[in-house]
Protein backbone atom coordinates (compact mmCIF):
# COMPACT_ATOMS: atom_id res chain seq x y z
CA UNK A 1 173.80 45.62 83.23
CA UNK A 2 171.17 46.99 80.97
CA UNK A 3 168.48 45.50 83.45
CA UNK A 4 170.10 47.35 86.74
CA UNK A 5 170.32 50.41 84.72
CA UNK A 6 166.26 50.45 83.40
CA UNK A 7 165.59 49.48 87.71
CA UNK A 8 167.39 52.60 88.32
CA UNK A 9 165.96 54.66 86.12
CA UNK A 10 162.08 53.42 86.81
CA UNK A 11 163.01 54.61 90.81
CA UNK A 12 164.18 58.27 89.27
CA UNK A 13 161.34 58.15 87.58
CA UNK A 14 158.70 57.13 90.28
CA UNK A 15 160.57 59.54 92.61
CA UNK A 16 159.30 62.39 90.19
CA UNK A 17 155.87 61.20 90.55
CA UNK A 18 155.13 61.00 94.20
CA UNK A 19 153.59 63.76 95.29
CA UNK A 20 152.92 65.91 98.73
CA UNK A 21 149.25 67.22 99.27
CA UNK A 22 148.70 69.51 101.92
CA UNK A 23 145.30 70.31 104.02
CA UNK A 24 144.39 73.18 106.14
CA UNK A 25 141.02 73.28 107.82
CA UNK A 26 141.34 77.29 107.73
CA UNK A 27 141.73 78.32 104.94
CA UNK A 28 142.23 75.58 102.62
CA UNK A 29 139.58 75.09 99.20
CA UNK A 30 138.45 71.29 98.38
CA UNK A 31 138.24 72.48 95.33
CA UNK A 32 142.17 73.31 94.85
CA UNK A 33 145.04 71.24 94.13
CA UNK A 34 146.32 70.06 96.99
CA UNK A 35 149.72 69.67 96.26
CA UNK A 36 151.02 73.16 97.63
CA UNK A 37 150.35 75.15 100.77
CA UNK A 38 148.65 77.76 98.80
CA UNK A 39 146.24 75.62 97.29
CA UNK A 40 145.45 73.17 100.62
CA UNK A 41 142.47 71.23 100.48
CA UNK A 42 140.21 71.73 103.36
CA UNK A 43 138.37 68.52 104.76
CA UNK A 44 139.07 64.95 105.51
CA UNK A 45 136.06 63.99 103.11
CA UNK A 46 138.51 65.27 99.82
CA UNK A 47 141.25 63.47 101.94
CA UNK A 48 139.33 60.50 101.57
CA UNK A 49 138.74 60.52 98.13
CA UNK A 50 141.80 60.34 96.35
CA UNK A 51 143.60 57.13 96.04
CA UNK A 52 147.11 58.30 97.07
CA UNK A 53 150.32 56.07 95.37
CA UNK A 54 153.87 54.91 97.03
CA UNK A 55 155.55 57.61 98.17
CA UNK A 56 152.82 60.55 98.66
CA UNK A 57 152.90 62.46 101.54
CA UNK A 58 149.60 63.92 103.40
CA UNK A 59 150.93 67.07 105.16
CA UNK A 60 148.05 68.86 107.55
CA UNK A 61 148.98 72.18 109.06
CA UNK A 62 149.82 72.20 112.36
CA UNK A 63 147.38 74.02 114.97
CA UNK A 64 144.61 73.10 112.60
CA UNK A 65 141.51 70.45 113.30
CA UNK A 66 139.49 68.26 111.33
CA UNK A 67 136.23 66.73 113.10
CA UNK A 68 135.23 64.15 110.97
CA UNK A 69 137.15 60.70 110.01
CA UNK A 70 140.08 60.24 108.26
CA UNK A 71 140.08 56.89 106.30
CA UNK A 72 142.63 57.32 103.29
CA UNK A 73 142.70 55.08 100.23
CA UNK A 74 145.85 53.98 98.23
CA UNK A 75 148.69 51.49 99.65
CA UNK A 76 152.36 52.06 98.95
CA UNK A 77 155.32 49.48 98.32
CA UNK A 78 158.27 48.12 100.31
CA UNK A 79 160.69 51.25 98.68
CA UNK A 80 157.81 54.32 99.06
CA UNK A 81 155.46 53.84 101.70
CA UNK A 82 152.76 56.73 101.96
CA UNK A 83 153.24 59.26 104.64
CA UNK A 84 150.90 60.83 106.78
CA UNK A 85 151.75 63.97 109.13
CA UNK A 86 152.12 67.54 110.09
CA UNK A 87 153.77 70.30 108.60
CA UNK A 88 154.84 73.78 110.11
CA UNK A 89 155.34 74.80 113.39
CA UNK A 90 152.99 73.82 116.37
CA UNK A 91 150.42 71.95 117.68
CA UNK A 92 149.54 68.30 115.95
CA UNK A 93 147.06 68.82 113.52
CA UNK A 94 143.75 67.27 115.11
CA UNK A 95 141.43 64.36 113.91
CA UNK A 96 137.97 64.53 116.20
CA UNK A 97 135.82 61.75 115.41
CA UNK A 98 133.29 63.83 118.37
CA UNK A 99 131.72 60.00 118.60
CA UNK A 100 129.97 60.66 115.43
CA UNK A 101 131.88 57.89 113.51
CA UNK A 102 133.40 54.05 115.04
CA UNK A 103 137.08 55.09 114.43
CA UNK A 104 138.36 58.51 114.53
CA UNK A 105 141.07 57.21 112.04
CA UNK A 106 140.40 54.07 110.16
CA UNK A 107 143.20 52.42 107.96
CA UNK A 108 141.14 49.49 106.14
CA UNK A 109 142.94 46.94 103.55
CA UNK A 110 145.94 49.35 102.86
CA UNK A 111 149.14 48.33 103.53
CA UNK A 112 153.28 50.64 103.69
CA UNK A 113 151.27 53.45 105.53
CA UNK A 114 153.57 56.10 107.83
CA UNK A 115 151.27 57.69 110.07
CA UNK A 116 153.31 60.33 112.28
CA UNK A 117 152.57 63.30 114.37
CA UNK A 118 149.11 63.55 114.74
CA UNK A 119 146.37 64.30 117.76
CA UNK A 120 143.45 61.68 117.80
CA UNK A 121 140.32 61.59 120.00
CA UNK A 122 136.72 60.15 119.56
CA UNK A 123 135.01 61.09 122.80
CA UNK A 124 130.72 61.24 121.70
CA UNK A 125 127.56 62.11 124.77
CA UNK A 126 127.41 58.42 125.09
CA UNK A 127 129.91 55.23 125.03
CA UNK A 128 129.47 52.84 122.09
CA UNK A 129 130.36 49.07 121.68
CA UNK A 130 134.05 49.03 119.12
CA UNK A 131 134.51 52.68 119.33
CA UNK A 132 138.19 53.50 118.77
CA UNK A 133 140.76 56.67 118.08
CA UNK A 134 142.86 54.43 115.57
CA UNK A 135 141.56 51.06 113.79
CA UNK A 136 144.10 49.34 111.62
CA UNK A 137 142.44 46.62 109.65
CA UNK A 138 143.16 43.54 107.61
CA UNK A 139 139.86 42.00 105.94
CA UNK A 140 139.60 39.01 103.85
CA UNK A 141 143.32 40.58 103.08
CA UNK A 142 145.86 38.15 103.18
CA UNK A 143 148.94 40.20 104.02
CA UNK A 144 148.74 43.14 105.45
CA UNK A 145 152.00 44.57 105.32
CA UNK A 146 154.31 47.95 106.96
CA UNK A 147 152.04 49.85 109.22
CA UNK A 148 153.32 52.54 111.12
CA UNK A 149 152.41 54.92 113.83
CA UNK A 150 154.85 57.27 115.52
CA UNK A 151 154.30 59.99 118.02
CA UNK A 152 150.55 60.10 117.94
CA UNK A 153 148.67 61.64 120.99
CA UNK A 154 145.81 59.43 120.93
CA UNK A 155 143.05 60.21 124.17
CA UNK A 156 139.36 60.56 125.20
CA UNK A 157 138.05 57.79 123.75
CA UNK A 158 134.76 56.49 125.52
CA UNK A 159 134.40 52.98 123.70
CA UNK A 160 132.75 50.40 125.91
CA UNK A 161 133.73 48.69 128.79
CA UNK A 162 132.89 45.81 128.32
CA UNK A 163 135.93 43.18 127.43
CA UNK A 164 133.11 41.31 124.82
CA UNK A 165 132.46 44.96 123.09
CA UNK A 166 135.64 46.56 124.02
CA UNK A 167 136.65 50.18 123.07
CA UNK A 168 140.08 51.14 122.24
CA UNK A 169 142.84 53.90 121.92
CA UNK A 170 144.92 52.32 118.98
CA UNK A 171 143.18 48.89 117.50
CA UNK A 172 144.65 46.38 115.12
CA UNK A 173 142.81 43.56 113.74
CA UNK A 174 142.51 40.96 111.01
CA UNK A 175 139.24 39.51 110.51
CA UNK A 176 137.31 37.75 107.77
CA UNK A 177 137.09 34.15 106.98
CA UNK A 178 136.83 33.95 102.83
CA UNK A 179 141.06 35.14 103.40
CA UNK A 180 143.17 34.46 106.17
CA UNK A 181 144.86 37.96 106.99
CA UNK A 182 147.49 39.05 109.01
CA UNK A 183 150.06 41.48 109.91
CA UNK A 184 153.94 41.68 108.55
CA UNK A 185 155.51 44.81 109.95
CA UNK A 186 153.62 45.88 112.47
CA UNK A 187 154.57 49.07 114.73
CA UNK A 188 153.45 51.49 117.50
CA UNK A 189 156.27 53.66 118.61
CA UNK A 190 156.61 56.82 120.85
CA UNK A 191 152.47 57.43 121.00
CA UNK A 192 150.92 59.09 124.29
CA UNK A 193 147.44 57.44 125.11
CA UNK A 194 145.48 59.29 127.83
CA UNK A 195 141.82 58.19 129.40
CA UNK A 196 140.79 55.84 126.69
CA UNK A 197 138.21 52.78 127.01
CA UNK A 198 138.27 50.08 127.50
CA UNK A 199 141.51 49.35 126.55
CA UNK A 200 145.06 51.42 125.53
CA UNK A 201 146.80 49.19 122.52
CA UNK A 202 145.34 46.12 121.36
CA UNK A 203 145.36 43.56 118.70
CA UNK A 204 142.38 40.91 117.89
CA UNK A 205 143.19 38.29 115.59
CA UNK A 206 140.48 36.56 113.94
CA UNK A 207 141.29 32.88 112.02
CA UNK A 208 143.79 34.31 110.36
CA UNK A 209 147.70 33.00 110.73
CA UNK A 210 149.80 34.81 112.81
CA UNK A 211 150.80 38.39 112.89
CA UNK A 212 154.57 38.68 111.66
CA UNK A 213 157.27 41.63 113.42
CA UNK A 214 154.95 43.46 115.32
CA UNK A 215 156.19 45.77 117.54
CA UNK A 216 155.11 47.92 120.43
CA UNK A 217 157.43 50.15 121.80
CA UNK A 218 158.22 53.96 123.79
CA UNK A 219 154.88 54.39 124.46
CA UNK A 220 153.23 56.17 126.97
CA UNK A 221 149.95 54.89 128.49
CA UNK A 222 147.82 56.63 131.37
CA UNK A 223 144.29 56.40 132.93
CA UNK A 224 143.30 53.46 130.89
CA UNK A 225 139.90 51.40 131.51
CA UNK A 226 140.95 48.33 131.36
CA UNK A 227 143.76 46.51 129.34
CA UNK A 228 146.73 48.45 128.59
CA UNK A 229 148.63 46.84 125.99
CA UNK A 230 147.97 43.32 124.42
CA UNK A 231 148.91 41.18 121.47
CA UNK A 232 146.90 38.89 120.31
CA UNK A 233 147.66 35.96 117.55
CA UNK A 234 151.49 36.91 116.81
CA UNK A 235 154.77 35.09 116.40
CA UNK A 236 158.00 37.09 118.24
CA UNK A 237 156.09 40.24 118.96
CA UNK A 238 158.39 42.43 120.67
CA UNK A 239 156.47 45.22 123.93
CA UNK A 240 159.35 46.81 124.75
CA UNK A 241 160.25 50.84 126.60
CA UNK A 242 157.06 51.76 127.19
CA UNK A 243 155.11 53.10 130.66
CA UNK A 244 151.74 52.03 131.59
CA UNK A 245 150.37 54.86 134.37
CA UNK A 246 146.96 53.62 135.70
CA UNK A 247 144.96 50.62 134.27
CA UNK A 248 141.63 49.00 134.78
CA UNK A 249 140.25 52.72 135.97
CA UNK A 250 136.65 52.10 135.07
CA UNK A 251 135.87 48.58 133.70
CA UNK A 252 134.20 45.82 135.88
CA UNK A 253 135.98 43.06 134.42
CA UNK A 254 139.17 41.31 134.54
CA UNK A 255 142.41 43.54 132.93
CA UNK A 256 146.21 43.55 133.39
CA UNK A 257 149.11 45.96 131.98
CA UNK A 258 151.11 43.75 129.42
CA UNK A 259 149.79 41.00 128.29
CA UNK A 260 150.18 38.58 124.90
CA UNK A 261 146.96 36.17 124.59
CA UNK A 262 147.89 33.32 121.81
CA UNK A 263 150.94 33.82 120.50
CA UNK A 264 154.36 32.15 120.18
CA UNK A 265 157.66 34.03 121.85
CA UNK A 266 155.87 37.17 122.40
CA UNK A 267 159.45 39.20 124.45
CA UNK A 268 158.20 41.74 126.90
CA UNK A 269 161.05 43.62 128.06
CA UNK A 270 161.98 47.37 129.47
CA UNK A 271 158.54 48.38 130.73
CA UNK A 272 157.00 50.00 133.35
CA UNK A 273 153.52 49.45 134.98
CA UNK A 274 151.88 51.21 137.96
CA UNK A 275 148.68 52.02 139.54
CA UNK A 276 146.67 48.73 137.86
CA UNK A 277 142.86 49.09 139.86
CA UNK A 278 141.08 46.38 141.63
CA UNK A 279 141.92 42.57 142.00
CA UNK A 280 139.91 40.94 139.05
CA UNK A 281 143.47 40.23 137.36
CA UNK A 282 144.71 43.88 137.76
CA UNK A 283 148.03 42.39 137.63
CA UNK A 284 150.90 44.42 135.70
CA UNK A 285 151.68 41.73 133.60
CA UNK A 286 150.12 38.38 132.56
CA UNK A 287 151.55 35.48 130.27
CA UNK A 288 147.75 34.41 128.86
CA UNK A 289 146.37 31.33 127.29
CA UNK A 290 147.50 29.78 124.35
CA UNK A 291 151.05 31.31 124.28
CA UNK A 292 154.37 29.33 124.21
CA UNK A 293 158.00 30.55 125.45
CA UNK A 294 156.81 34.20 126.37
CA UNK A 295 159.89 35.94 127.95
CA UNK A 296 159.13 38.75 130.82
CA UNK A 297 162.06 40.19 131.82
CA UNK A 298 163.56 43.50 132.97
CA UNK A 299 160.35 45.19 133.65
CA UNK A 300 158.94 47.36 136.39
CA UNK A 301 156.28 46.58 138.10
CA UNK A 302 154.99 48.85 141.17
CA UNK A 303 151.58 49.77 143.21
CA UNK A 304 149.21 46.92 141.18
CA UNK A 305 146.81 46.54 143.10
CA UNK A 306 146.20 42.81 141.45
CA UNK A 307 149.56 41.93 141.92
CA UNK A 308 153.13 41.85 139.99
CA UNK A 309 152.09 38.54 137.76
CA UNK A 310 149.53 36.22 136.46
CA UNK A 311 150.12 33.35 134.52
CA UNK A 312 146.89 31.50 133.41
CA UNK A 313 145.23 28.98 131.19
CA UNK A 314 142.18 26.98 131.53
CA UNK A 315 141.96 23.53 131.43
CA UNK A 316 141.39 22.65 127.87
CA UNK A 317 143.92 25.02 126.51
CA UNK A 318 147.79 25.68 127.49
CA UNK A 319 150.24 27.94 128.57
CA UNK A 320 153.61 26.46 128.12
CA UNK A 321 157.67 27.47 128.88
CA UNK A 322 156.63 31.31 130.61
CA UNK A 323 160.31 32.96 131.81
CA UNK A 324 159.90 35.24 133.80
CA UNK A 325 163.33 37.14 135.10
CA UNK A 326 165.31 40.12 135.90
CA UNK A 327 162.24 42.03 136.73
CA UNK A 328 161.57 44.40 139.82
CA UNK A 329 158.36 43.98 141.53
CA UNK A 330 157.58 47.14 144.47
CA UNK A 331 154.42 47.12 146.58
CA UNK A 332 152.31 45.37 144.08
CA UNK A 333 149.34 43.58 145.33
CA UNK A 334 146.94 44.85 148.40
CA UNK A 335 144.40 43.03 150.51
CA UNK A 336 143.25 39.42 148.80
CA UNK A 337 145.45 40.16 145.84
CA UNK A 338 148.83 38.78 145.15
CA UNK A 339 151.65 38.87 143.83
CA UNK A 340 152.34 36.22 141.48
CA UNK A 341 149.04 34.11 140.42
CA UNK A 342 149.18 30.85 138.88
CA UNK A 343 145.59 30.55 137.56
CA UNK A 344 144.71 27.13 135.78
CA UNK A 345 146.67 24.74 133.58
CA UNK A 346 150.10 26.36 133.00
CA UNK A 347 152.77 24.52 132.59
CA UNK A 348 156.86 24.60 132.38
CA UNK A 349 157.53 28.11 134.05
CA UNK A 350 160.60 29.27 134.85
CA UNK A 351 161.11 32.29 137.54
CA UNK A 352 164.61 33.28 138.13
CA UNK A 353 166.70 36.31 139.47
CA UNK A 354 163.56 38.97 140.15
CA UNK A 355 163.39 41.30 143.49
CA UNK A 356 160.32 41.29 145.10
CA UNK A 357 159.59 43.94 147.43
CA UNK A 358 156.53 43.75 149.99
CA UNK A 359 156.16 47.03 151.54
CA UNK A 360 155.21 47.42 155.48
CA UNK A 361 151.48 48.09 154.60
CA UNK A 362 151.03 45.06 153.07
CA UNK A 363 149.80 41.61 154.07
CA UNK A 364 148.85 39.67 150.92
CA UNK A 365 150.03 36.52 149.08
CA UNK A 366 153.28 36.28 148.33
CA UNK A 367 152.40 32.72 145.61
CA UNK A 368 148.74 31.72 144.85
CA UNK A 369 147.78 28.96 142.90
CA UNK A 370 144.46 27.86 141.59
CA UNK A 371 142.62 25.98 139.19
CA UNK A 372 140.67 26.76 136.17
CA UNK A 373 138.27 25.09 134.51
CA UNK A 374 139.89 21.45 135.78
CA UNK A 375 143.33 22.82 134.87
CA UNK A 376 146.41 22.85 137.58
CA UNK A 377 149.65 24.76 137.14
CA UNK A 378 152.39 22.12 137.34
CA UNK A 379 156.00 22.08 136.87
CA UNK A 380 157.03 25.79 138.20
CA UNK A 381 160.33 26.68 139.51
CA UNK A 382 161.48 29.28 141.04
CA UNK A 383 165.46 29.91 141.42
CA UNK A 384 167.04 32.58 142.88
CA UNK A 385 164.71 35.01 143.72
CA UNK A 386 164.45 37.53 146.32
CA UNK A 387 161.72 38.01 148.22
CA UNK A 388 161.96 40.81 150.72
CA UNK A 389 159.20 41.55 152.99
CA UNK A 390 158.73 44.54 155.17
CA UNK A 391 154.81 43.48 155.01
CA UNK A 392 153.27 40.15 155.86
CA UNK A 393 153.10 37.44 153.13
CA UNK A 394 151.77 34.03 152.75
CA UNK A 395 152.25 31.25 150.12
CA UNK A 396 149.20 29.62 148.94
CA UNK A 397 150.00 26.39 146.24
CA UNK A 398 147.83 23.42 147.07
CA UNK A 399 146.69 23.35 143.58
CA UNK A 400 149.58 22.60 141.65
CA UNK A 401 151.94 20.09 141.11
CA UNK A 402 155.96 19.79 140.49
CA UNK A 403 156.54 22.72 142.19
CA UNK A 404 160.35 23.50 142.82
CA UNK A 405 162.01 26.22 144.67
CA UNK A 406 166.24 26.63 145.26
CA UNK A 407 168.17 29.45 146.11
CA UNK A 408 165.73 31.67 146.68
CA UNK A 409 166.39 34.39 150.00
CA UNK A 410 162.64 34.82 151.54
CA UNK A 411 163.52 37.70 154.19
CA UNK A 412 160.89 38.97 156.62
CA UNK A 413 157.86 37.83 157.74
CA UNK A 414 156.58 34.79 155.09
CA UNK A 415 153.97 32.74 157.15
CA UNK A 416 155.23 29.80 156.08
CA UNK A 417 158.81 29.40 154.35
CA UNK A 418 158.78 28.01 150.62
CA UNK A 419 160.10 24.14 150.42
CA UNK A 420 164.03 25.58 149.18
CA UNK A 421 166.63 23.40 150.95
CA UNK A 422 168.65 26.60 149.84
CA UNK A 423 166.91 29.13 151.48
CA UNK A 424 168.39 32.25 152.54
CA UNK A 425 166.67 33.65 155.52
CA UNK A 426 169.23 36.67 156.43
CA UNK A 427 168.69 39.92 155.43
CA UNK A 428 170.17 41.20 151.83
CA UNK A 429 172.51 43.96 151.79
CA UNK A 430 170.57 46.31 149.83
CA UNK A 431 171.20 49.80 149.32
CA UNK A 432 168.13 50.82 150.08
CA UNK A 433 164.66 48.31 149.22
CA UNK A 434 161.53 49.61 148.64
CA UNK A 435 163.04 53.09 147.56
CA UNK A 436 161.47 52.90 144.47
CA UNK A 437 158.94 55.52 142.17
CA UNK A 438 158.52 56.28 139.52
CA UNK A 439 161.02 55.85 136.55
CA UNK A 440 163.74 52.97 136.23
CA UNK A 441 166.49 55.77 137.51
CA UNK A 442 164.60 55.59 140.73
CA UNK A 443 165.87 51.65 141.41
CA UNK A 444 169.19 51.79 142.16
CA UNK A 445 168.21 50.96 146.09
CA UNK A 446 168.01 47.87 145.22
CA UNK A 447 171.39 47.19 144.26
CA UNK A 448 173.47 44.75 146.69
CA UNK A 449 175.77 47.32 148.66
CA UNK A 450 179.66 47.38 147.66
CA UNK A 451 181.94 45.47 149.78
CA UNK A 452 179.52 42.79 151.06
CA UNK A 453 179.53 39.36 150.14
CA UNK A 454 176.26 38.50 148.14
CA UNK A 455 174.53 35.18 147.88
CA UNK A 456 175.10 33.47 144.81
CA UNK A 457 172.43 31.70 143.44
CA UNK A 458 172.62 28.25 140.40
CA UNK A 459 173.53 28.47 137.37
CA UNK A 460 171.19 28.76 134.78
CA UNK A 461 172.02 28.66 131.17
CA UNK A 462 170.56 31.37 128.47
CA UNK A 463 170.18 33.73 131.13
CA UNK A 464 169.90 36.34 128.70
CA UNK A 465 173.60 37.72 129.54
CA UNK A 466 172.72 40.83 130.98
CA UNK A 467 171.24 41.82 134.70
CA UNK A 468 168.12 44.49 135.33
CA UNK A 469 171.11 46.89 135.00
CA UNK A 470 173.03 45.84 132.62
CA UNK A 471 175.88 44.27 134.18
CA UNK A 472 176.69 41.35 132.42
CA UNK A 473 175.92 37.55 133.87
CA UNK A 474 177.67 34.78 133.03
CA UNK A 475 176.95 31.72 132.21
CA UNK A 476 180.06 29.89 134.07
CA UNK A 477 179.50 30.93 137.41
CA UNK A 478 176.75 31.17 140.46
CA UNK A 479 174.57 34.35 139.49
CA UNK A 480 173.96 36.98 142.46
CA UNK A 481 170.30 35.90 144.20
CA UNK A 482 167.77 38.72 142.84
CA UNK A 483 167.61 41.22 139.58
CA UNK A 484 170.85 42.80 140.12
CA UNK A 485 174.43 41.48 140.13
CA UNK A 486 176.89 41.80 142.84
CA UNK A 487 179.50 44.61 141.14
């Protein structure tokens, strides 16, 4: 009793001490307190001095901008993290790193940050190798826990485009060797990146163990160099809600939308990818190299020019148990491209219940396989899928082996049909296909039309419970073929 009491009185008492400092780059005096509006501090460098404590809050004025780099000090705890925002009425407060520092705002070896509310940009005359508008780093750390980022408008960041010197939008990393680091509590929620390079939001994991709950969600993503969102060296990270508007706009190298590189049950769910440039990859989503059981389902993918999806390993790693279902795929893939690659030694994927839509201006691949570095994709099935093709298509998978198709409908002209002893060659009754733009509202064409009688497709157990719409599927009776079920 006596214990739970002094707990409760040491939180009153921290409570008291936390403490809000305010800056205003207009009329605000380094040499003042800081903790009122009246006596702001002025500059990121007196920012950057104090070593803030769990619970402060770092309040800039709205409207106001700060061209320099903000790299606070001070971590909080698990009850108090520290808080960094806006306050008043207006526009975010601005951080412009003007490419005169690496990271417009650098978070280094802290850990129970809030950052909310904010405008970040880092554009210099010239590009520079690492350049980034937010770097979250854990070094020779162990630990690294609670980082948060909500609602910041992160763009014009002109980091190189290179993929082995890659720039970034919002960067988080663990490196260091003497401690292994990592992330616990990872998230990036409800930012707006615009014309960033190379890349949108990315992780880089150095030896380090894996990165623990990190999340990457609501965000919106456009005009992007090359990647657009990636996780690298996680368990269960979670890329869920967001939209991806233009990808790979400016790098020469290979880049997709969505994409986890080592990590185990990354779940990629809810998004929405478009306008992907160019062929080298340019896919709108890729399962990568040394990840087992990543889930993709109940995405959007449209008007990738490399295609709806890549799955890929070479031959002395692995890519193992990719399930890939209840997505929507629209017009993705032109020319040589197509629509779902199988590059190298993956193994043990499952595709089941997507829509495919090939529009009339297309004639691409519908399946490509290939090998990589002596590695061959083998055991891939594919069960009821539907392929609908108002283009031309052709199937492409003398480099694999175990490949199984059943109950797939492959409608329109397919060069050559898939091996499915279940085929379905009839046309679907579909509200309308290929009515698609953007926004998921826009899909509802391709829901099977009321009062006809649907193919039904196998069973196929933890199917997730739920269609692309929501309508539930069960788990005791033939699904409808495709992403939607038959109401």
């Amino acid at each position: 009793m006596h214990r739970i009491v002094l707990i409760v009185l040491l939180g009153v008492a921290f409570t008291a001490e936390a403490k809000n400092y305010y800056v205003n780059s207009q009329s605000g005096d380094d040499a003042s307190s800081g903790t009122s509006r009246t006596h702001a501090w002025r500059t990121l460098a007196r920012v950057n001095q104090q070593v803030f404590q769990p619970g402060d809050r770092i309040l800039f004025k709205a409207g106001t901008c700060y061209t320099s780099q903000l790299a606070p000090q001070g971590s909080g705890n698990g009850n108090h993290p520290i808080h960094a925002g806006k306050y008043g009425f207006g526009a975010l407060p601005r951080i412009d790193g003007a490419g005169k520092v690496l990271d417009a705002l650098l978070l280094r070896n802290v850990e129970f940050w809030d950052l909310e509310d904010l405008e970040i940009t880092n554009l210099g005359t010239n590009r520079e190798p690492w350049r980034t508008g937010v770097r979250i780093v854990a070094e020779n750390f162990g630990k690294m826990r609670h980082v948060h980022l909500r609602r910041l408008f992160v763009h014009d960041v002109n980091g190189d485009l290179r993929k082995s010197h890659e720039g970034c939008s919002i960067y988080f990393e663990t490196r260091g060797k003497r401690v292994p680091s990592h992330f616990d509590d990872l998230l990036v929620e409800n930012c707006h990146v615009l014309r960033t390079d190379r890349n949108g939001i990315c992780q880089r994991n150095g030896s380090g163990p894996h990165s623990l709950r990190v999340v990457v969600r609501g965000n919106l993503l456009e005009d992007i160099g090359g990647d657009c969102i990636k996780t690298w060296g996680g368990d269960a990270p979670l890329v869920e809600h967001n939209i991806v508007h233009g990808g790979r706009m400016r790098c020469d190298d290979g880049a997709a939308g969505i994409w986890p590189f080592d990590c185990n049950d990354a779940l990629v769910q809810f998004n929405e990818v478009s306008g992907m440039k160019g062929i080298k990859d340019g896919q709108g989503f890729d399962s990568d190299f040394q990840c087992r059981r990543s889930v993709f389902q109940y995405n959007y993918s449209h008007d990738n020019e490399g295609g709806f999806m890549l799955i890929c390993s070479p031959g002395d790693s692995f890519n193992e148990d990719t399930v890939i279902r209840y997505n929507i795929s629209q017009n993705d893939g032109i020319n040589t491209a197509r629509v779902f690659q199988f590059g190298g030694g993956s193994s043990n994927t499952l595709v089941y219940n997507n829509t495919v839509y090939i529009g009339t201006n297309q004639d691409v691949p519908l399946l490509q396989f290939g090998d990589w570095n002596g590695g061959h994709p083998r055991n891939v099935k594919f069960f009821n899928n539907l392929f609908y093709v108002d283009g031309r298509v052709a199937c492409k998978w003398d480099s694999t082996t175990n490949l199984d198709f059943a109950h797939n409908i492959f409608y329109g002209d397919l060069a050559v049909i898939p091996p499915d002893s279940f085929a379905i060659t009839d046309r679907p009754a579909l509200v309308r296909p290929g009515s698609g733009r953007n926004g998921f509202n826009s899909l509802k064409g391709y829901c099977p039309l009321s009062g006809k009688d649907f193919p039904r497709g196998q069973i196929i157990l933890n199917n997730g419970g739920r269609d692309f719409f929501g309508r539930a599927v069960l788990t005791n009776q033939p699904p409808s073929v495709g992403a939607a079920e038959e109401l």
